[in-house]
N, C-alpha and C. Protein backbone atom coordinates (compact mmCIF):
# COMPACT_ATOMS: atom_id res chain seq x y z
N UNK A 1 31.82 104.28 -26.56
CA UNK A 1 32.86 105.09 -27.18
C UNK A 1 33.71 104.26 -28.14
N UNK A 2 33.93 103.22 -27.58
CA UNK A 2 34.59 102.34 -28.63
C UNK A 2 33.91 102.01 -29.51
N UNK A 3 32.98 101.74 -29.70
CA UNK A 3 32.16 101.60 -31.19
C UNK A 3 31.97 102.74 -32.06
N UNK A 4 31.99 103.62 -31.41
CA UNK A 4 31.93 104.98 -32.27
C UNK A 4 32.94 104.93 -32.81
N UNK A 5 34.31 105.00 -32.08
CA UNK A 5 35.70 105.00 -32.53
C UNK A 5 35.86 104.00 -33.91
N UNK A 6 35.34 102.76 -33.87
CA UNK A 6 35.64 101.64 -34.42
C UNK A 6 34.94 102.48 -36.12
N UNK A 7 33.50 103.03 -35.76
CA UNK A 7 32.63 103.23 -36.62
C UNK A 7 33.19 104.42 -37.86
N UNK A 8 33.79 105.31 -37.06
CA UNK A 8 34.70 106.31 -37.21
C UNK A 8 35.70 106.17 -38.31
N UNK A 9 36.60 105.10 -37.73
CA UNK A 9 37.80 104.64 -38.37
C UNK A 9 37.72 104.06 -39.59
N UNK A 10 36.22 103.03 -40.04
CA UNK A 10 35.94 102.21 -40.85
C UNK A 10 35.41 102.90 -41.63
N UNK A 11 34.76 104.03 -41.51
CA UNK A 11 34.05 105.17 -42.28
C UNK A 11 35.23 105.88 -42.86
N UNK A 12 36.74 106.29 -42.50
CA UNK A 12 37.60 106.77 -42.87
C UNK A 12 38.01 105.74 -44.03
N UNK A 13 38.41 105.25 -43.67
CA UNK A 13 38.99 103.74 -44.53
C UNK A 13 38.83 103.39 -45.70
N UNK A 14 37.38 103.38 -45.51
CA UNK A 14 36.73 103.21 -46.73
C UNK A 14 36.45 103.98 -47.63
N UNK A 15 36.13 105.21 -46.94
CA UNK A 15 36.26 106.32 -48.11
C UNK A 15 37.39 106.89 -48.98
N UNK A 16 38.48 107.32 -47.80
CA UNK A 16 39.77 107.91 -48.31
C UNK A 16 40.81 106.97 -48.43
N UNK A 17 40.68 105.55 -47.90
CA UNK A 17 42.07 104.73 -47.64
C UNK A 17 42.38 103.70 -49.22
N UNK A 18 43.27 103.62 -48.83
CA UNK A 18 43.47 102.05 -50.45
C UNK A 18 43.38 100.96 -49.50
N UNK A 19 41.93 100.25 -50.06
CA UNK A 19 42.14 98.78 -48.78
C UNK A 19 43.01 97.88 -49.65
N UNK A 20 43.70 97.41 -48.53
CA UNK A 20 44.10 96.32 -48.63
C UNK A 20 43.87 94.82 -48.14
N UNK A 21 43.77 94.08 -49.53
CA UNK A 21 42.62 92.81 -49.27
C UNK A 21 44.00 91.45 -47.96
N UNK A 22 42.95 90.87 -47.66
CA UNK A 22 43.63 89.94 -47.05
C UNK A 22 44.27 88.77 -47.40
N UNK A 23 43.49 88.37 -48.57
CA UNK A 23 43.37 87.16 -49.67
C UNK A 23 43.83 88.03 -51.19
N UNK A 24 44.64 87.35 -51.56
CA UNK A 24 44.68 87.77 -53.37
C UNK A 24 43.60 87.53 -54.22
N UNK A 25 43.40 88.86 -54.43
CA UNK A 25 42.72 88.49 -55.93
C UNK A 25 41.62 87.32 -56.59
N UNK A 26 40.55 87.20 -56.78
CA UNK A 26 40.95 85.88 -58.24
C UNK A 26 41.39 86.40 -59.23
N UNK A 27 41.43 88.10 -59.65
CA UNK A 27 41.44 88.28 -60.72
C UNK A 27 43.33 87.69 -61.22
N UNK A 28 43.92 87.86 -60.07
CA UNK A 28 45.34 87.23 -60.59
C UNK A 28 45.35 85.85 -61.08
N UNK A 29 44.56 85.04 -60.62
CA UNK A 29 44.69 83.31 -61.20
C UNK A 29 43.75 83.54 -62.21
N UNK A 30 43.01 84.45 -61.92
CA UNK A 30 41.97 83.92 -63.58
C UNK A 30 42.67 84.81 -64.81
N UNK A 31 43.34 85.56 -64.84
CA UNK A 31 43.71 86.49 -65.72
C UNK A 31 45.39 86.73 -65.57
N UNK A 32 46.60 85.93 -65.42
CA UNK A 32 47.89 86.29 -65.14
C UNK A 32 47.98 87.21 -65.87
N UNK A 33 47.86 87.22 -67.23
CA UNK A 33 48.07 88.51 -68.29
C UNK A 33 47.15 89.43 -68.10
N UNK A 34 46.14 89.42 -67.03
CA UNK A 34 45.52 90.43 -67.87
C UNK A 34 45.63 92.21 -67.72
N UNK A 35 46.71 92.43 -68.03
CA UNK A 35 46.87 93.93 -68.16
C UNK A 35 46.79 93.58 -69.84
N UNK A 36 47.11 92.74 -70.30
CA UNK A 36 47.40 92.42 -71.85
C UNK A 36 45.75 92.45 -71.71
N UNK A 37 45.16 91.55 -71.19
CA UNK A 37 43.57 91.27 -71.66
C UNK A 37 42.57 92.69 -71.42
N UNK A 38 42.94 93.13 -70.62
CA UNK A 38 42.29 94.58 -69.92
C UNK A 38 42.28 95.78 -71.67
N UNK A 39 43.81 95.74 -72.16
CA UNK A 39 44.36 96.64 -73.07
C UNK A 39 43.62 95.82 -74.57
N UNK A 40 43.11 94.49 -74.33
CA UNK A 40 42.81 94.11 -75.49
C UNK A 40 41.06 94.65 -75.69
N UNK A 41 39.93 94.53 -74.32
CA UNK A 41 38.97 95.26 -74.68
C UNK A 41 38.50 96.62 -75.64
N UNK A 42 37.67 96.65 -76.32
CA UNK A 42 37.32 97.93 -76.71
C UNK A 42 37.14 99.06 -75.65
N UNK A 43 36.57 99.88 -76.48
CA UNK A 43 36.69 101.47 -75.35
C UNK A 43 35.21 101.32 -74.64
N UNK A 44 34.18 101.00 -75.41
CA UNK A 44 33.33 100.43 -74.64
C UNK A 44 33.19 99.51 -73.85
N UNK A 45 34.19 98.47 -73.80
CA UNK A 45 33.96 97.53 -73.38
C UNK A 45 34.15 97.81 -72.02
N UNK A 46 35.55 98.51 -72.29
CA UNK A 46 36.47 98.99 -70.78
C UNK A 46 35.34 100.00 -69.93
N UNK A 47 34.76 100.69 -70.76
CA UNK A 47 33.59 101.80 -70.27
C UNK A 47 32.36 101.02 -69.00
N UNK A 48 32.03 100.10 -69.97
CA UNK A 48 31.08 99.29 -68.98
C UNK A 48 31.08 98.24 -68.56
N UNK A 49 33.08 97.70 -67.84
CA UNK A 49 32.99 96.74 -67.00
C UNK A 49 33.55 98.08 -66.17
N UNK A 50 34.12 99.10 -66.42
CA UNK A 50 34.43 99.63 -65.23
C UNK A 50 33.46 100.31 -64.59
N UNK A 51 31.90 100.78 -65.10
CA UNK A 51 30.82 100.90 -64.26
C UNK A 51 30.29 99.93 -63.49
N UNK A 52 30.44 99.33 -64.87
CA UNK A 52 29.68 97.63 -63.48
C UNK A 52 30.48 97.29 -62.16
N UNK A 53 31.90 97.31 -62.20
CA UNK A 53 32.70 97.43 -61.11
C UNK A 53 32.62 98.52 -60.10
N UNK A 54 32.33 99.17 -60.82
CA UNK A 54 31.88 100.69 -59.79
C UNK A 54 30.73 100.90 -58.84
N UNK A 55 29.85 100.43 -59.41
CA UNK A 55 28.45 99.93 -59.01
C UNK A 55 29.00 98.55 -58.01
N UNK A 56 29.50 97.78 -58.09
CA UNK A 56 30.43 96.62 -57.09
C UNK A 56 30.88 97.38 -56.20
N UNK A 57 31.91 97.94 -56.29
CA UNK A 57 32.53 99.09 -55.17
C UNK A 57 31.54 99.31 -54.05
N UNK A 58 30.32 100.16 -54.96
CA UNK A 58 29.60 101.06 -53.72
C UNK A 58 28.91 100.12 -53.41
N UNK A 59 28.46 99.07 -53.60
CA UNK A 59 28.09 97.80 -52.64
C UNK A 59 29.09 98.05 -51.89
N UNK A 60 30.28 97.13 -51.73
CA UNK A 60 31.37 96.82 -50.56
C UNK A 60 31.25 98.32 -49.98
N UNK A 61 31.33 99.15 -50.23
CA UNK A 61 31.31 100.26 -49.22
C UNK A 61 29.84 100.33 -48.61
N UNK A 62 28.79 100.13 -49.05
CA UNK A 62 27.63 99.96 -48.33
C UNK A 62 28.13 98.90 -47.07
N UNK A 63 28.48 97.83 -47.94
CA UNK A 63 28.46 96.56 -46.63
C UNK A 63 29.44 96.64 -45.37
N UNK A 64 30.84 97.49 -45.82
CA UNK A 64 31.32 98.07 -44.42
C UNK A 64 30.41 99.00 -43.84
N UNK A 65 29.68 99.88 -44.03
CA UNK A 65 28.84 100.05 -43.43
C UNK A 65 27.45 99.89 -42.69
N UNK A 66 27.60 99.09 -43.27
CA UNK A 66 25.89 97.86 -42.64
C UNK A 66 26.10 97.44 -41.31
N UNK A 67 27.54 96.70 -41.69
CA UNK A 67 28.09 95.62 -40.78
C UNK A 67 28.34 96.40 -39.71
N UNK A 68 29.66 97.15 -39.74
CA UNK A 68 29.86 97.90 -38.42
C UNK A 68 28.96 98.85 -37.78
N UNK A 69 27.97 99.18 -38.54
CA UNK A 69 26.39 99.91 -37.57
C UNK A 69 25.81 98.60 -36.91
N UNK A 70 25.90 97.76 -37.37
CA UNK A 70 24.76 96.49 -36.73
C UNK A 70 25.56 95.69 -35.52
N UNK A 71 27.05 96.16 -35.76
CA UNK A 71 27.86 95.43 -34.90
C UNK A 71 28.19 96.30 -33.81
N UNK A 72 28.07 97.86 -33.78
CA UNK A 72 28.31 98.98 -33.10
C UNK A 72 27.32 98.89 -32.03
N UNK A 73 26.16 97.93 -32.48
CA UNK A 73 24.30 98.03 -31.74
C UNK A 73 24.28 96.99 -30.87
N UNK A 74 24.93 95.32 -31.49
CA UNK A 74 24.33 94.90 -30.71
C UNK A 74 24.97 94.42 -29.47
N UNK A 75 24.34 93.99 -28.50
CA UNK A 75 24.94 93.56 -27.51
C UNK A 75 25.31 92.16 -27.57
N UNK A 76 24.89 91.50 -28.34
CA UNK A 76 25.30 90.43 -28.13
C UNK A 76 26.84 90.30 -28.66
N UNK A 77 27.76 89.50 -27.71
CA UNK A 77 29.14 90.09 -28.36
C UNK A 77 29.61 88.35 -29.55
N UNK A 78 29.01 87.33 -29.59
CA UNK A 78 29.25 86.50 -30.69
C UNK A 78 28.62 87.22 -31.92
N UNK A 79 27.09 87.66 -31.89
CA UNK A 79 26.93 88.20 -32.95
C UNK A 79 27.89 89.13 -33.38
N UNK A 80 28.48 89.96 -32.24
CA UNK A 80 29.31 91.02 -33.11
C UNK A 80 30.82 90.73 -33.80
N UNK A 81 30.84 89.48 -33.28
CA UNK A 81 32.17 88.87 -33.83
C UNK A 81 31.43 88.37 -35.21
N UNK A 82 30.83 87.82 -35.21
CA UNK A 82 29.80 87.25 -36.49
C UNK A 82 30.16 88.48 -37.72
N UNK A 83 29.40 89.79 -37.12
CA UNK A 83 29.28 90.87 -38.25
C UNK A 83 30.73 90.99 -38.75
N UNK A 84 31.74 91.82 -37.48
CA UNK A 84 33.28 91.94 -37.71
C UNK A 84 33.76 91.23 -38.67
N UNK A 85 33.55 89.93 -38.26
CA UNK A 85 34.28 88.55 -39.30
C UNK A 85 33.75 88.88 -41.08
N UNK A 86 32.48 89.16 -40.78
CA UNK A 86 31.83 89.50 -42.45
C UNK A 86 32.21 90.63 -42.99
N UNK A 87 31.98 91.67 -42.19
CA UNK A 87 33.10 92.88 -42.40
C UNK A 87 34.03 92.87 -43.50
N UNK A 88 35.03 92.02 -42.50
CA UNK A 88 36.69 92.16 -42.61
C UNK A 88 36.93 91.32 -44.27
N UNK A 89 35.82 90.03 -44.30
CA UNK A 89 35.63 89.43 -45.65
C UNK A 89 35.18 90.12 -46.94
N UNK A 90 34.34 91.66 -47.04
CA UNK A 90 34.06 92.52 -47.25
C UNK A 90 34.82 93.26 -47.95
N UNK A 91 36.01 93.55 -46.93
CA UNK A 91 36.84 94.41 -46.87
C UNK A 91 37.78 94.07 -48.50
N UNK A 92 38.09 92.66 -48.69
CA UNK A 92 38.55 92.20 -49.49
C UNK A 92 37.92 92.19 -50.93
N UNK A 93 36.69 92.17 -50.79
CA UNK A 93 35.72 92.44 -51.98
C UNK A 93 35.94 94.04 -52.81
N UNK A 94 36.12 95.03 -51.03
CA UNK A 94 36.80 96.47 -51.69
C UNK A 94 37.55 96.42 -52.19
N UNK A 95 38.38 95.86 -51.95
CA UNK A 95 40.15 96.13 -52.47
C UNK A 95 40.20 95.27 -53.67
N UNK A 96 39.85 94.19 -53.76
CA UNK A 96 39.51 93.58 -55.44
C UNK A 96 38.27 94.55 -56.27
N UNK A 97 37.43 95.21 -56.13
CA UNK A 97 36.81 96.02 -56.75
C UNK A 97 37.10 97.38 -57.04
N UNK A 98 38.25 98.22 -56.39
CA UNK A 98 38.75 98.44 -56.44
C UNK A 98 39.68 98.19 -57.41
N UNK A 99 40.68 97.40 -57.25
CA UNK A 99 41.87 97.24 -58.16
C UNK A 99 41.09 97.52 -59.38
N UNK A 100 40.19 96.53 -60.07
CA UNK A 100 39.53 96.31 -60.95
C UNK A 100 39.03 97.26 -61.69
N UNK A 101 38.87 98.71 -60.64
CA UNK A 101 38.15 100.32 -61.35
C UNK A 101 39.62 100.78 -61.99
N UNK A 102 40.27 100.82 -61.13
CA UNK A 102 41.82 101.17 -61.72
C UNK A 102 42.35 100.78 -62.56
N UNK A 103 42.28 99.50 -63.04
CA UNK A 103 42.82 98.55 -63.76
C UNK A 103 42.22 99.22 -64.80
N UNK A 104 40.90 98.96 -65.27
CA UNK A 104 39.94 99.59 -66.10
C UNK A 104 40.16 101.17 -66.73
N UNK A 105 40.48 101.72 -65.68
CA UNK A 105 40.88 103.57 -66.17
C UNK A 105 39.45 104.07 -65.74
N UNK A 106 38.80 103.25 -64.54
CA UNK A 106 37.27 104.26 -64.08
C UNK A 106 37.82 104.80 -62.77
N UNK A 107 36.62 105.13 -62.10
CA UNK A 107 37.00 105.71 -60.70
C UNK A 107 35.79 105.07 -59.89
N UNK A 108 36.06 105.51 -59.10
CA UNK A 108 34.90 104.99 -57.64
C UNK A 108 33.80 106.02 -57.94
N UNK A 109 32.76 106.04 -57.63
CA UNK A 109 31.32 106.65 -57.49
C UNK A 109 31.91 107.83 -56.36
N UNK A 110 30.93 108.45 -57.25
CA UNK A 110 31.40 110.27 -56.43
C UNK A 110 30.72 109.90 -55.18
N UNK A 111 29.89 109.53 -55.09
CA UNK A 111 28.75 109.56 -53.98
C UNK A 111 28.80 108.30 -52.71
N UNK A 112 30.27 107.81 -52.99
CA UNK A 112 30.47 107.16 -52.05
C UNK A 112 29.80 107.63 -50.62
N UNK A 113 30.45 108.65 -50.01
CA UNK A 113 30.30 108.86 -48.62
C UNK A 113 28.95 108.91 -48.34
N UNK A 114 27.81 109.66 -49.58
CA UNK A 114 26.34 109.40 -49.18
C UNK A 114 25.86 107.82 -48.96
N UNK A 115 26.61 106.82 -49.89
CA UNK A 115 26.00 105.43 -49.95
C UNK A 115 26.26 105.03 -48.23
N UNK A 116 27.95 105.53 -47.91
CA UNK A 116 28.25 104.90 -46.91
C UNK A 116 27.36 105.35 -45.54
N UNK A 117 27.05 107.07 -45.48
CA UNK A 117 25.89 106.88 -44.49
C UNK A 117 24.45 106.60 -44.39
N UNK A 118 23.98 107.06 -45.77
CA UNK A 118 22.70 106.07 -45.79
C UNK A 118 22.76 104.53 -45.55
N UNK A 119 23.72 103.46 -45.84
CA UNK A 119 23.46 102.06 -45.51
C UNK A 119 24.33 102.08 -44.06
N UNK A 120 25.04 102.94 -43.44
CA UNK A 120 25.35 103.09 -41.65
C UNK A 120 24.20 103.64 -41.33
N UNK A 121 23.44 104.27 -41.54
CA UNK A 121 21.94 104.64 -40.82
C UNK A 121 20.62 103.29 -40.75
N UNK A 122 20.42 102.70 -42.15
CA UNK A 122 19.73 101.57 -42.17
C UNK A 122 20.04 100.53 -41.44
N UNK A 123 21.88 100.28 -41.04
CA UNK A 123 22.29 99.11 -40.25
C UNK A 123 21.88 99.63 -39.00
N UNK A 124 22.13 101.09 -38.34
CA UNK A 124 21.48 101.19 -37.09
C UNK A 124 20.14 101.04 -36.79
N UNK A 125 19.00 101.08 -37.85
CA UNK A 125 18.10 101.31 -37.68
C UNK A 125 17.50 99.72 -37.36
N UNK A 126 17.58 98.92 -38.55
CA UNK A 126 17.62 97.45 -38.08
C UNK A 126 18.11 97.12 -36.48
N UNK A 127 19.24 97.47 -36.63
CA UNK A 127 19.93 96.73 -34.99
C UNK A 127 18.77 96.88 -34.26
N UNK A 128 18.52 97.99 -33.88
CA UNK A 128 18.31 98.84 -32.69
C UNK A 128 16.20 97.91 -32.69
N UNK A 129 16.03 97.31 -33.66
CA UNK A 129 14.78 96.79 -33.61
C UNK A 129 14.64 95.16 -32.80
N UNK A 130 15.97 94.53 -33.43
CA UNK A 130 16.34 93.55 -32.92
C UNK A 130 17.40 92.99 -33.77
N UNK A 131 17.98 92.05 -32.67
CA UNK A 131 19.57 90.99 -33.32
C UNK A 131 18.48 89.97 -34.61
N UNK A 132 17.63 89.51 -34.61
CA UNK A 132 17.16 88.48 -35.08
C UNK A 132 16.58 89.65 -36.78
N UNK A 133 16.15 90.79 -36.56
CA UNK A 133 15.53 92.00 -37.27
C UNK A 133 17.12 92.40 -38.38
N UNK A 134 17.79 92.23 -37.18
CA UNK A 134 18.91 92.90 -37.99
C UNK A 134 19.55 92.04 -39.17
N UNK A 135 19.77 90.27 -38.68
CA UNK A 135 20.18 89.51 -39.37
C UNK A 135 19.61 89.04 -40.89
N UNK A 136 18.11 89.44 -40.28
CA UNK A 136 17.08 89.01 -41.75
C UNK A 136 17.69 90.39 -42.61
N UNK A 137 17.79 91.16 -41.72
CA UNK A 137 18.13 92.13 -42.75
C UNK A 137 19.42 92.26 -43.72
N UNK A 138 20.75 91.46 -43.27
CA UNK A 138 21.80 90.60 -43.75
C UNK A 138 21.37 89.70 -44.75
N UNK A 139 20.66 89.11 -44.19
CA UNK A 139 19.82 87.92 -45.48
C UNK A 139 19.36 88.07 -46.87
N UNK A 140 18.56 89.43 -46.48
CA UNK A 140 17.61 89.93 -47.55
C UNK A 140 19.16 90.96 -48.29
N UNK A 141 19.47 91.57 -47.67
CA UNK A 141 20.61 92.32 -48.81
C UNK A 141 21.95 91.64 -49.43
N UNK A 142 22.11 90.23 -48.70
CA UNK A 142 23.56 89.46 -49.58
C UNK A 142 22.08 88.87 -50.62
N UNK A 143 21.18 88.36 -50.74
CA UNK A 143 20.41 87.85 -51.49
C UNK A 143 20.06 88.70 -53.12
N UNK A 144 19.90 89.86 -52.06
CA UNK A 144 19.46 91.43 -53.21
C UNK A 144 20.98 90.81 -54.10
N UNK A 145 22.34 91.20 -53.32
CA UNK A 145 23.50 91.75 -53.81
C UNK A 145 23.95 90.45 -55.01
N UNK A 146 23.69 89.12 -54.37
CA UNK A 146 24.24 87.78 -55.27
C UNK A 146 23.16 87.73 -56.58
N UNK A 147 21.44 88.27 -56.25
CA UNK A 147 21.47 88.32 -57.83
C UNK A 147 21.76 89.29 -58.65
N UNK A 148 21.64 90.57 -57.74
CA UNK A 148 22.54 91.71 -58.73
C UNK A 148 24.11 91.09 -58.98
N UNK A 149 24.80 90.57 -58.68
CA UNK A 149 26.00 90.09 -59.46
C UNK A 149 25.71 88.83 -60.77
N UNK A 150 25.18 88.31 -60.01
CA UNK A 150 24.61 87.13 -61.25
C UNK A 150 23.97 87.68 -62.49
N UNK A 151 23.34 89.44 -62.64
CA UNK A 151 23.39 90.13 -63.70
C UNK A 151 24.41 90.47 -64.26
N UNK A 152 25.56 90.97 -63.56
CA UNK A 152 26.54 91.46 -63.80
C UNK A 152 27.87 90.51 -64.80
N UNK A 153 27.56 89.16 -64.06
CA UNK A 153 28.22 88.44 -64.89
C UNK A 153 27.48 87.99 -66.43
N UNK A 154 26.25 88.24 -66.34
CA UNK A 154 25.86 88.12 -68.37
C UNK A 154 25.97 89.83 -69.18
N UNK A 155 26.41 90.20 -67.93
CA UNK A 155 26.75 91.66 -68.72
C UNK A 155 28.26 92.21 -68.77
N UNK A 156 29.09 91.77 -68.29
CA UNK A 156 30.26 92.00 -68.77
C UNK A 156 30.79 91.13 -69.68
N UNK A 157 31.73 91.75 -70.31
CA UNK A 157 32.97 91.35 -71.69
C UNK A 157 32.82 90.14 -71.35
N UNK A 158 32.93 89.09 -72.44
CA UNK A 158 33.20 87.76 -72.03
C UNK A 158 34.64 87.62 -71.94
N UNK A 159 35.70 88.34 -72.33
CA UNK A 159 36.88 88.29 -72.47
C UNK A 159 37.68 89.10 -71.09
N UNK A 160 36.93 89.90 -70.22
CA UNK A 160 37.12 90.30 -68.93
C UNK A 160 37.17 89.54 -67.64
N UNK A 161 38.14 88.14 -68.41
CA UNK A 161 38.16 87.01 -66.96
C UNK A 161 38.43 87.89 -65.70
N UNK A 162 39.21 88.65 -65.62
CA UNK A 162 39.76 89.41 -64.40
C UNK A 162 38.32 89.83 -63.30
N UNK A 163 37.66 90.77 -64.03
CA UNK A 163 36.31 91.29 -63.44
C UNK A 163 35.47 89.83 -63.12
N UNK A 164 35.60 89.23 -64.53
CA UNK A 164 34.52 87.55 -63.88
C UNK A 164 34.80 86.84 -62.60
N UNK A 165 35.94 86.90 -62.42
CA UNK A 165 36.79 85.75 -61.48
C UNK A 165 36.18 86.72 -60.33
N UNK A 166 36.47 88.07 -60.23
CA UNK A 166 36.46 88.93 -58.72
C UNK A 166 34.56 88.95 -58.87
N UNK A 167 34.04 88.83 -59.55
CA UNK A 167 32.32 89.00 -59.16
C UNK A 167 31.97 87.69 -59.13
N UNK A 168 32.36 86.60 -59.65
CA UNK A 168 32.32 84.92 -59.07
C UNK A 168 32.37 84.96 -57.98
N UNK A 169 33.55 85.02 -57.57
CA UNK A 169 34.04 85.30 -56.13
C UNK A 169 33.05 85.55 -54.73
N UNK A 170 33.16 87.08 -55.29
CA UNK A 170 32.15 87.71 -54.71
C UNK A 170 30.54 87.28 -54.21
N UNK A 171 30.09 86.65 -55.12
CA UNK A 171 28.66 86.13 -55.42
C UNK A 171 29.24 84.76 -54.33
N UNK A 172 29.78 83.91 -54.78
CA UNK A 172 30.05 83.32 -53.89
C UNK A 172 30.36 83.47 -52.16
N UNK A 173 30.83 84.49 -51.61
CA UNK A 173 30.83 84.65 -50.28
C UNK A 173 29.48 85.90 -49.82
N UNK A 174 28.95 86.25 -50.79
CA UNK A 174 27.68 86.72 -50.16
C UNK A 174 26.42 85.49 -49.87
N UNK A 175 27.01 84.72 -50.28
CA UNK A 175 25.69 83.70 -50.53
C UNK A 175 25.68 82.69 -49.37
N UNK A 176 27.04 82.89 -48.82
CA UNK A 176 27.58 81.94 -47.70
C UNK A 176 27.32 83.03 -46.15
N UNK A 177 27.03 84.14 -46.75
CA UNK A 177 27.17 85.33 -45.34
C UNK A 177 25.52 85.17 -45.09
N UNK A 178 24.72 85.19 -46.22
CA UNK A 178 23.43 85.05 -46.12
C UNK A 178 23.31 83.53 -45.68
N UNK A 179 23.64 82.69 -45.96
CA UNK A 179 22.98 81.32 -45.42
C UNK A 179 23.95 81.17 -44.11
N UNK A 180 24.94 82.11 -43.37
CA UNK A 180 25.48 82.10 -42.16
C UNK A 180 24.48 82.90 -41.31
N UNK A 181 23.61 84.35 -41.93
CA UNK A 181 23.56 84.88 -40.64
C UNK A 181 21.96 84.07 -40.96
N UNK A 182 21.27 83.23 -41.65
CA UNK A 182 20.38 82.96 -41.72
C UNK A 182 20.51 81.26 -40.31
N UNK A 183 21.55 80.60 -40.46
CA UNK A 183 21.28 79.95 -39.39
C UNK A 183 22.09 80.98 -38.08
N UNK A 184 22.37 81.69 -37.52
CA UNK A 184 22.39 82.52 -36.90
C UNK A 184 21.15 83.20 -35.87
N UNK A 185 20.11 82.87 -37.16
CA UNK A 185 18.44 83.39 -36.28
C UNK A 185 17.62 84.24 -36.98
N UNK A 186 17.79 84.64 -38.29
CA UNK A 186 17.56 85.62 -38.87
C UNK A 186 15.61 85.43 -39.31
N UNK A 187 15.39 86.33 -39.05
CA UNK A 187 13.91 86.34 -39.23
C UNK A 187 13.80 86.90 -40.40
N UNK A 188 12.74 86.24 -41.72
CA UNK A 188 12.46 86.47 -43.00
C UNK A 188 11.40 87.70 -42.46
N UNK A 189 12.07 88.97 -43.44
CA UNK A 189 11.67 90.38 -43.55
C UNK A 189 10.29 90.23 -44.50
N UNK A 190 9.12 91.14 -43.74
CA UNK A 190 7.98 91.24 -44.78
C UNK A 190 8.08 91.37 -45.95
N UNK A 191 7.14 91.33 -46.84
CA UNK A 191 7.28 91.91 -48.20
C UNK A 191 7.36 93.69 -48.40
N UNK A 192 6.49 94.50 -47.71
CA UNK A 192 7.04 96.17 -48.10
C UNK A 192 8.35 96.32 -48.05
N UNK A 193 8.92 95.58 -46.66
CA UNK A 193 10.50 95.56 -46.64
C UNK A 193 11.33 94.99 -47.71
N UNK A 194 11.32 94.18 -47.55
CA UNK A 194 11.80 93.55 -49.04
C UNK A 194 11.58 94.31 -50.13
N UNK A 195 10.98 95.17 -50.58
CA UNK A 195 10.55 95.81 -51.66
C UNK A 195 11.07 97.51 -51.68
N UNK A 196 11.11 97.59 -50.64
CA UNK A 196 11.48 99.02 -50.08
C UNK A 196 13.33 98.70 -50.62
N UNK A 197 13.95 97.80 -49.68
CA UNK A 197 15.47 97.66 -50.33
C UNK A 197 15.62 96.93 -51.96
N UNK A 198 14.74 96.52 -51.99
CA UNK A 198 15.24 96.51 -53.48
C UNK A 198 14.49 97.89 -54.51
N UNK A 199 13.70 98.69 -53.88
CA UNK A 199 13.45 99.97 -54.71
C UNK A 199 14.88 101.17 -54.68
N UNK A 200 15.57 100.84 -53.01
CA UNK A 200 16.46 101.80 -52.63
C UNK A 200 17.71 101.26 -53.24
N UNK A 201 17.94 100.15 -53.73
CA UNK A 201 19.15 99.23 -54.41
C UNK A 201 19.00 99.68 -55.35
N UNK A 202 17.93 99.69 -56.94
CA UNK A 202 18.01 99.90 -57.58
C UNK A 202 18.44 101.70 -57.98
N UNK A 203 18.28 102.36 -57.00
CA UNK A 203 18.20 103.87 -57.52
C UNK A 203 20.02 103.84 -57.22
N UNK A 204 20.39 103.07 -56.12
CA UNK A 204 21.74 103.26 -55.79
C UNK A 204 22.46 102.28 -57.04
N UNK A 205 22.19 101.68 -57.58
CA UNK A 205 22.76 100.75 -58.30
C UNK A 205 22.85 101.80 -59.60
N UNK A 206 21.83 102.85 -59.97
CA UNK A 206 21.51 103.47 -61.45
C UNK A 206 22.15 104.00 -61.27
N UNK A 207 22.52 104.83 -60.60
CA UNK A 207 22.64 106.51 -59.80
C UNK A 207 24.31 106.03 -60.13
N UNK A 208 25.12 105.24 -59.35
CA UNK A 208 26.40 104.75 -59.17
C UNK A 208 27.05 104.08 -60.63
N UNK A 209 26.03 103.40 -61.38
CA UNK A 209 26.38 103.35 -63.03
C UNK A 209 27.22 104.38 -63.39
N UNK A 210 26.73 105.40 -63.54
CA UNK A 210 26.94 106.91 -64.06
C UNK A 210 28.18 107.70 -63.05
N UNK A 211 27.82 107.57 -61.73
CA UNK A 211 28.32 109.14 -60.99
C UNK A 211 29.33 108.54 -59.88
């Protein structure tokens, strides 16, 4: 019951709530001005860092939902402190990706709540195979997510330090969650698998561009 509850609450949160990050920003140290720098982009420019940020978003809302399905499953209770902890680091990625849609003049992806239960259904589905099943499966999607950002940064404004600093960032603590849950135990996922989430990434990644 308590995991449901937990699952419940985090599913609220994320959809309807304004998170609030734990850590500031980078976009504040990399950009002090930049409401000046934001207002200095073109209309395009502003157009497609605030998709690309948007497309960021419904990641972090995927990954609260990964996490707390995989953490809802397993029994082991360090692993589930493990997930929680990545979570809650997560959580901060929302609320800087976030700011960043706003900042911009975009909005969040309509289709949030579908992203958020399709990737809470995939985290249960992993768990429930195994802790070691589930973690590769952590592995393989901060891996997917750090080189989809590492696109993201030769595709936004070069003059959009704000967005650079928060997807630096970002790229940076997915890369540390993957080489955490990888010494953790994580078993390297076949290739259909592997191929299957990056076929289902890309349609969520297009799809969330736009809507």
């Amino acid at each position: 019951m308590d995991s449901l509850l937990t699952a419940a609450d985090t599913a609220l949160r994320t959809l309807f709530a304004n998170p609030k990050a734990a850590q500031e920003s980078p976009a504040a140290s990399a950009a002090p001005a930049s409401a000046q720098t934001d207002a200095a982009l073109s209309p395009e420019e502003k157009r497609l860092a605030g998709a690309l940020m948007r497309v960021n978003h419904v990641g972090e809302v995927c990954a609260q939902a990964l996490y707390t399905a995989q953490a809802a499953v397993t029994r082991d209770a360090a692993l589930r402190q493990h997930l929680l902890q990545a979570a809650r680091e997560e959580l901060d990625h929302l609320a800087w990706t976030r700011e960043r849609i706003d900042a911009l003049g975009a909005r969040p992806s309509l289709l949030n709540p579908l992203w958020f239960a399709g990737a809470f259904a995939i985290g249960l589905v992993a768990a429930k195979v195994s802790d070691r099943v589930s973690l590769g499966f952590v592995v393989e999607t901060e891996n997917q997510v750090s080189a989809h950002l590492q696109s993201h940064l030769q595709r936004l404004p070069a003059q959009d330090a704000a967005s650079r600093a928060v997807v630096a960032r970002m790229k940076d603590d997915e890369e540390r969650h993957a080489a955490n849950a990888r010494a953790a135990g994580a078993i390297e996922l076949p290739p259909p698998a592997r191929a299957l989430m990056k076929l289902a990434a890309k349609v969520m990644t297009t799809t969330a561009h736009f809507i």
